[in-house]
C-alpha atoms as a PDB file:
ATOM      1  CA  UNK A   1       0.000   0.000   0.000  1.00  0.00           C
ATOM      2  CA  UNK A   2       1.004   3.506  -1.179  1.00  0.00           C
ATOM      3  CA  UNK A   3       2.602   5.913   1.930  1.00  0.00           C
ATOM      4  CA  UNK A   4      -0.375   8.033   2.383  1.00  0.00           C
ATOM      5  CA  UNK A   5       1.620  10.935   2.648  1.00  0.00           C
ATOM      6  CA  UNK A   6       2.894  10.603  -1.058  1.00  0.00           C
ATOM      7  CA  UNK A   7      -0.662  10.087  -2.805  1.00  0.00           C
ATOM      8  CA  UNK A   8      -1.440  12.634  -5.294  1.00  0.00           C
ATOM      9  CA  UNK A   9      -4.412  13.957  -3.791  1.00  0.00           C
ATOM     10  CA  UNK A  10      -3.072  14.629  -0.412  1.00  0.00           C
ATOM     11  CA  UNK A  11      -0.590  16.892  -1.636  1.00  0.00           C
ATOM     12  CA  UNK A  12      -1.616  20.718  -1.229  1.00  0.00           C
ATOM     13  CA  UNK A  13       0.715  21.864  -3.527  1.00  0.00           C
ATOM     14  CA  UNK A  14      -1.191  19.867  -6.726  1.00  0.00           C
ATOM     15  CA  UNK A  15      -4.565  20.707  -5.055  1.00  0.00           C
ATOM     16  CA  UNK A  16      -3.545  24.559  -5.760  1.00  0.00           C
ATOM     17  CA  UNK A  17      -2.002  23.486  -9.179  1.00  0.00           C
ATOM     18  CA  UNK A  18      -4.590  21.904 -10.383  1.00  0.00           C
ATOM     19  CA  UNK A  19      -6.997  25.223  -9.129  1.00  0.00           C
ATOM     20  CA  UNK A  20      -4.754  27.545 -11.125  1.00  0.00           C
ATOM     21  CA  UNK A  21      -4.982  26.324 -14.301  1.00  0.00           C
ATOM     22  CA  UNK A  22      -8.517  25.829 -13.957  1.00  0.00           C
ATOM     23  CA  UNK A  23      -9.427  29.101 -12.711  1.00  0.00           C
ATOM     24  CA  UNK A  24      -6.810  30.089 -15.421  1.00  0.00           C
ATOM     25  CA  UNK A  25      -8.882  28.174 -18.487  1.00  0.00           C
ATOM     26  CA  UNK A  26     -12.032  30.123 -16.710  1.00  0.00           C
ATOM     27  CA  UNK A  27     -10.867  33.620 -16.844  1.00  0.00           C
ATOM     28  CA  UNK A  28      -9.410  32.451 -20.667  1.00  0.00           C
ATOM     29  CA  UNK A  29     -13.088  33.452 -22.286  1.00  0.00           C
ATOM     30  CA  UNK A  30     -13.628  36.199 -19.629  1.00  0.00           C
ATOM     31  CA  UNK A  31     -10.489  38.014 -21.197  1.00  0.00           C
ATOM     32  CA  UNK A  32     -11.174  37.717 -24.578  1.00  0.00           C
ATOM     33  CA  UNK A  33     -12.646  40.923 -24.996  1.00  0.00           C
ATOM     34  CA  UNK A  34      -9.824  42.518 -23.384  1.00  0.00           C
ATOM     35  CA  UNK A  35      -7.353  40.806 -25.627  1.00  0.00           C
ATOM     36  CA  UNK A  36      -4.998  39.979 -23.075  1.00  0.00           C
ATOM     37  CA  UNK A  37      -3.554  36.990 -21.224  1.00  0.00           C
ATOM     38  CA  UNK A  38      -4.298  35.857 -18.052  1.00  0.00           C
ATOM     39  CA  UNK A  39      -0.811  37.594 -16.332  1.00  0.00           C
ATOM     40  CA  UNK A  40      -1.523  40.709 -18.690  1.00  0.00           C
ATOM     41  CA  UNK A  41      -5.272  41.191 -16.875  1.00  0.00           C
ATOM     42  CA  UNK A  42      -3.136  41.445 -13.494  1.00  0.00           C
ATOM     43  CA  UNK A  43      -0.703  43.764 -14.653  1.00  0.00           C
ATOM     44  CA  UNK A  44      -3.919  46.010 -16.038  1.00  0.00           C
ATOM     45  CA  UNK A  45      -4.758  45.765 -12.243  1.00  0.00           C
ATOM     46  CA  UNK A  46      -2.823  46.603 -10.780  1.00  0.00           C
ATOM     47  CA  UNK A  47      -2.163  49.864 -13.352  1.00  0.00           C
ATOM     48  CA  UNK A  48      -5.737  50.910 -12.680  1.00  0.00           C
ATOM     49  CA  UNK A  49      -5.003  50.906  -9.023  1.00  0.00           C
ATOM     50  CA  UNK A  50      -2.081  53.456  -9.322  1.00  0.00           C
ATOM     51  CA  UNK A  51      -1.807  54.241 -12.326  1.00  0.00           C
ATOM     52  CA  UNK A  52       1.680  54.394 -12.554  1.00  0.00           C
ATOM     53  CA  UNK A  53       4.610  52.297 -11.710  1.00  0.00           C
ATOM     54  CA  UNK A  54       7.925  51.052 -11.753  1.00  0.00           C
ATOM     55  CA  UNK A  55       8.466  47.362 -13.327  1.00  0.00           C
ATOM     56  CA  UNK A  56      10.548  46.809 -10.585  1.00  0.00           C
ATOM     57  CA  UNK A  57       7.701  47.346  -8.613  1.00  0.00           C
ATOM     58  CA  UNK A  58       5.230  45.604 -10.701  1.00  0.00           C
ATOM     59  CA  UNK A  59       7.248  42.534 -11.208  1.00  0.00           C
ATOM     60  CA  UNK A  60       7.120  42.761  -6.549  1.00  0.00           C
ATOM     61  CA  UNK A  61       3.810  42.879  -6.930  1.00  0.00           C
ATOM     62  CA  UNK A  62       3.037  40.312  -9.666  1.00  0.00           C
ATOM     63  CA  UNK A  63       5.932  38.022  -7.944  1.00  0.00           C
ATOM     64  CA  UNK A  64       6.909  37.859 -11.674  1.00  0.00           C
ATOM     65  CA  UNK A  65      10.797  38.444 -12.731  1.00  0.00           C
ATOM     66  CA  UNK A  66      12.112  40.785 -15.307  1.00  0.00           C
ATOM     67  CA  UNK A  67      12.556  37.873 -17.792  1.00  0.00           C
ATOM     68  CA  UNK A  68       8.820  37.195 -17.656  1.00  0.00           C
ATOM     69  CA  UNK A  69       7.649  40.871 -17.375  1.00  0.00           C
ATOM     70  CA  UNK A  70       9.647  42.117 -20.302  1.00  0.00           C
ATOM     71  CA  UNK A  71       8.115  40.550 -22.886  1.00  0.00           C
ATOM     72  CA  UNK A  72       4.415  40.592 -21.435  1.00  0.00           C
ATOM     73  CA  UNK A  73       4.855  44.279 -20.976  1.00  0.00           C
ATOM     74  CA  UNK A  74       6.483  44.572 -24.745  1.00  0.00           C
ATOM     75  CA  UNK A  75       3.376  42.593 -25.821  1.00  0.00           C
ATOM     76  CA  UNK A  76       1.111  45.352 -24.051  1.00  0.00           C
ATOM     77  CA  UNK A  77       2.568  48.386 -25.354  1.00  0.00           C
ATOM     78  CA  UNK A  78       2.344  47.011 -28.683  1.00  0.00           C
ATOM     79  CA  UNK A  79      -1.526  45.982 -27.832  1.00  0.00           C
ATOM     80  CA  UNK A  80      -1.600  49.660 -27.042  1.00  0.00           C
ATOM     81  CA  UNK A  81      -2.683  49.353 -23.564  1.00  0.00           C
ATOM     82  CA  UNK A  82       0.605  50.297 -21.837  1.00  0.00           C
ATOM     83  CA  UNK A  83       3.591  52.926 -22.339  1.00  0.00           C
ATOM     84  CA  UNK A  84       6.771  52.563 -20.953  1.00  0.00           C
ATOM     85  CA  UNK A  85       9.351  55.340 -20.243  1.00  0.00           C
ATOM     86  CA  UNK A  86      12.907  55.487 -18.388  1.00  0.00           C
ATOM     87  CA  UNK A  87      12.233  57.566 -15.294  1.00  0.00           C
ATOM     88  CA  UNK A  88      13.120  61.563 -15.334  1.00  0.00           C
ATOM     89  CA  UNK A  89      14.290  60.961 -12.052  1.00  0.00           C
ATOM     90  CA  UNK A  90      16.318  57.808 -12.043  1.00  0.00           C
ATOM     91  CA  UNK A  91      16.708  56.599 -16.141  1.00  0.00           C
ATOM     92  CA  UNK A  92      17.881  52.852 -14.805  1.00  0.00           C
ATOM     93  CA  UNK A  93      14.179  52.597 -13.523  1.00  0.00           C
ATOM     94  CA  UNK A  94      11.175  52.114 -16.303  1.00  0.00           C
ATOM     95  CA  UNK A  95       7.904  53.366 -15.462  1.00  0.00           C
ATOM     96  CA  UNK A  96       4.863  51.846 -16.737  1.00  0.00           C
ATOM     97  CA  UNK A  97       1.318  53.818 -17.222  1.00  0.00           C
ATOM     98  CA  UNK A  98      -1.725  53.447 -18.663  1.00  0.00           C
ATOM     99  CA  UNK A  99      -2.699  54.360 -22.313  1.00  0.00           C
ATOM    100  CA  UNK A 100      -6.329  55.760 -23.220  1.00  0.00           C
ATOM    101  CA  UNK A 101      -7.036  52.490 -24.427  1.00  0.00           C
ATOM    102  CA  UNK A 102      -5.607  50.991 -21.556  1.00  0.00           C
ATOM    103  CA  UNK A 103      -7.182  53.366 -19.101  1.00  0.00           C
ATOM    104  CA  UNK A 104     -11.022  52.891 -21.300  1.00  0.00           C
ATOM    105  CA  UNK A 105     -10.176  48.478 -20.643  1.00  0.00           C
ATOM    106  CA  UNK A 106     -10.943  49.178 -17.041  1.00  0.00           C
ATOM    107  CA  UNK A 107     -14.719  49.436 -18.060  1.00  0.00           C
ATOM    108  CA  UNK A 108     -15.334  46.175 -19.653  1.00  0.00           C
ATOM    109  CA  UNK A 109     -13.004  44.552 -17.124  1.00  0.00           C
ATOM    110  CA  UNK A 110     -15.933  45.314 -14.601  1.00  0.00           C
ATOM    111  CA  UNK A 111     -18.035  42.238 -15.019  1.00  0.00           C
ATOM    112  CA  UNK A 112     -15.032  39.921 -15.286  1.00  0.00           C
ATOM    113  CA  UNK A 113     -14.433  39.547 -11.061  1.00  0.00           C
ATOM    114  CA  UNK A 114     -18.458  38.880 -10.743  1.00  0.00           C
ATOM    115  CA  UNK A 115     -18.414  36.411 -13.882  1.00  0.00           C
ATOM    116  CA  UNK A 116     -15.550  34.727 -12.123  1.00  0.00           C
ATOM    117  CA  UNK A 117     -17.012  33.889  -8.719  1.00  0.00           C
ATOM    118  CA  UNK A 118     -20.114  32.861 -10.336  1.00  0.00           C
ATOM    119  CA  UNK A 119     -18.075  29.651 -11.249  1.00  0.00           C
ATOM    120  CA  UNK A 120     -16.782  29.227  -8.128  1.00  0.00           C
ATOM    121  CA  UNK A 121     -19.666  27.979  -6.577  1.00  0.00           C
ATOM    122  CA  UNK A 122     -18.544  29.078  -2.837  1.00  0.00           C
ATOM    123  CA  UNK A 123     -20.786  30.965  -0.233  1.00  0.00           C
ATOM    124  CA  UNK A 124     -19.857  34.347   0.446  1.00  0.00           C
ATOM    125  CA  UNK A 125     -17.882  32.918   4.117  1.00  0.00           C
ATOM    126  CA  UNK A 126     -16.472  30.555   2.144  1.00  0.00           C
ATOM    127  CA  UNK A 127     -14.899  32.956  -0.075  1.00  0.00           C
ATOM    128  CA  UNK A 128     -13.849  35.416   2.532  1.00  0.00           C
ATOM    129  CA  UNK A 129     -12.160  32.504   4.128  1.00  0.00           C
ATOM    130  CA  UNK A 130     -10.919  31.278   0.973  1.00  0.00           C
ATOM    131  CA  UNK A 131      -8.965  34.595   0.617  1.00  0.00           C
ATOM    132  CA  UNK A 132      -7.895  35.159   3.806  1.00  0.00           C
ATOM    133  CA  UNK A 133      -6.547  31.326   3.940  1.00  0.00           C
ATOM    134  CA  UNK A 134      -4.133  32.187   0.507  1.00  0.00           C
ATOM    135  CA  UNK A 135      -2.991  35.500   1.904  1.00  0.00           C
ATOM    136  CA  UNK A 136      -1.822  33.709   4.658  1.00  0.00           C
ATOM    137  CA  UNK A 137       0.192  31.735   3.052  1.00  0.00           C
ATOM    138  CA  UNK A 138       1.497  34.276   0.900  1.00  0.00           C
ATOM    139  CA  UNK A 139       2.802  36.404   4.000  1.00  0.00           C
ATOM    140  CA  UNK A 140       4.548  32.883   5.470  1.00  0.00           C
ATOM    141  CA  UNK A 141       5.739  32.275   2.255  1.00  0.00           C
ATOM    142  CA  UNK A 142       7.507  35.841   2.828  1.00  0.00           C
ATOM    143  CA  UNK A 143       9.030  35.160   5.869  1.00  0.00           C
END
């Protein structure tokens, strides 16, 4: 008999896998009016939240590295959504900010949360707790 310990589905880490790419393949249709990726709808954001920022500071945020956040942004500003400019104060740091097409997005991004929990199927505690549960982690994972 199998050490229970090692079977698939006691493992957390696959449990949270296996929720990503599902919620991922959910929010695939959800985006498609957007025209952007799944990582590219977090970076929007997080840009309608402030507007404007380093990618430094994005990639903290997005726990993404330069590498990844390069090209996604490159993709962006050629989508039109995004500019990015070398800092007047500092021109080693790039600043990222909103277009007017990226700034009008934030409109029909407004049903996408609500069309999202709908397939969730959790209870509003549930969903509360849900959160609270992964931000947890998050800040352990930080320590």
């Amino acid at each position: 008999m199998a050490n229970e310990l090692l079977k698939l589905e006691n493992q957390v880490c696959f449990s949270l896998y296996a929720t990503t790419r599902q919620m991922t393949k959910i929010y695939r249709p959800l985006l498609k009016e957007l025209n952007v990726t799944y990582p590219q709808y977090l970076a929007l954001l997080v840009l309608w939240e402030v507007q404007i920022i380093s990618v430094k500071s994005l990639g903290n945020r997005l726990f993404l590295d330069s590498g990844t956040l390069t090209p996604m942004l490159k993709r962006m500003e050629e989508n039109g959504l995004i500019t990015r400019v070398r800092s007047t104060n500092d021109e080693r740091v790039v600043e990222v900010s909103l277009t007017e097409k990226g700034i009008k997005a934030e409109k029909k991004a407004e049903s996408i949360p609500v069309n999202f929990i709908k397939h969730l199927n959790l209870e509003e505690e549930e969903f509360s707790q849900l959160k609270k549960i992964l931000a947890k982690m998050m800040n352990n994972f930080d320590k």
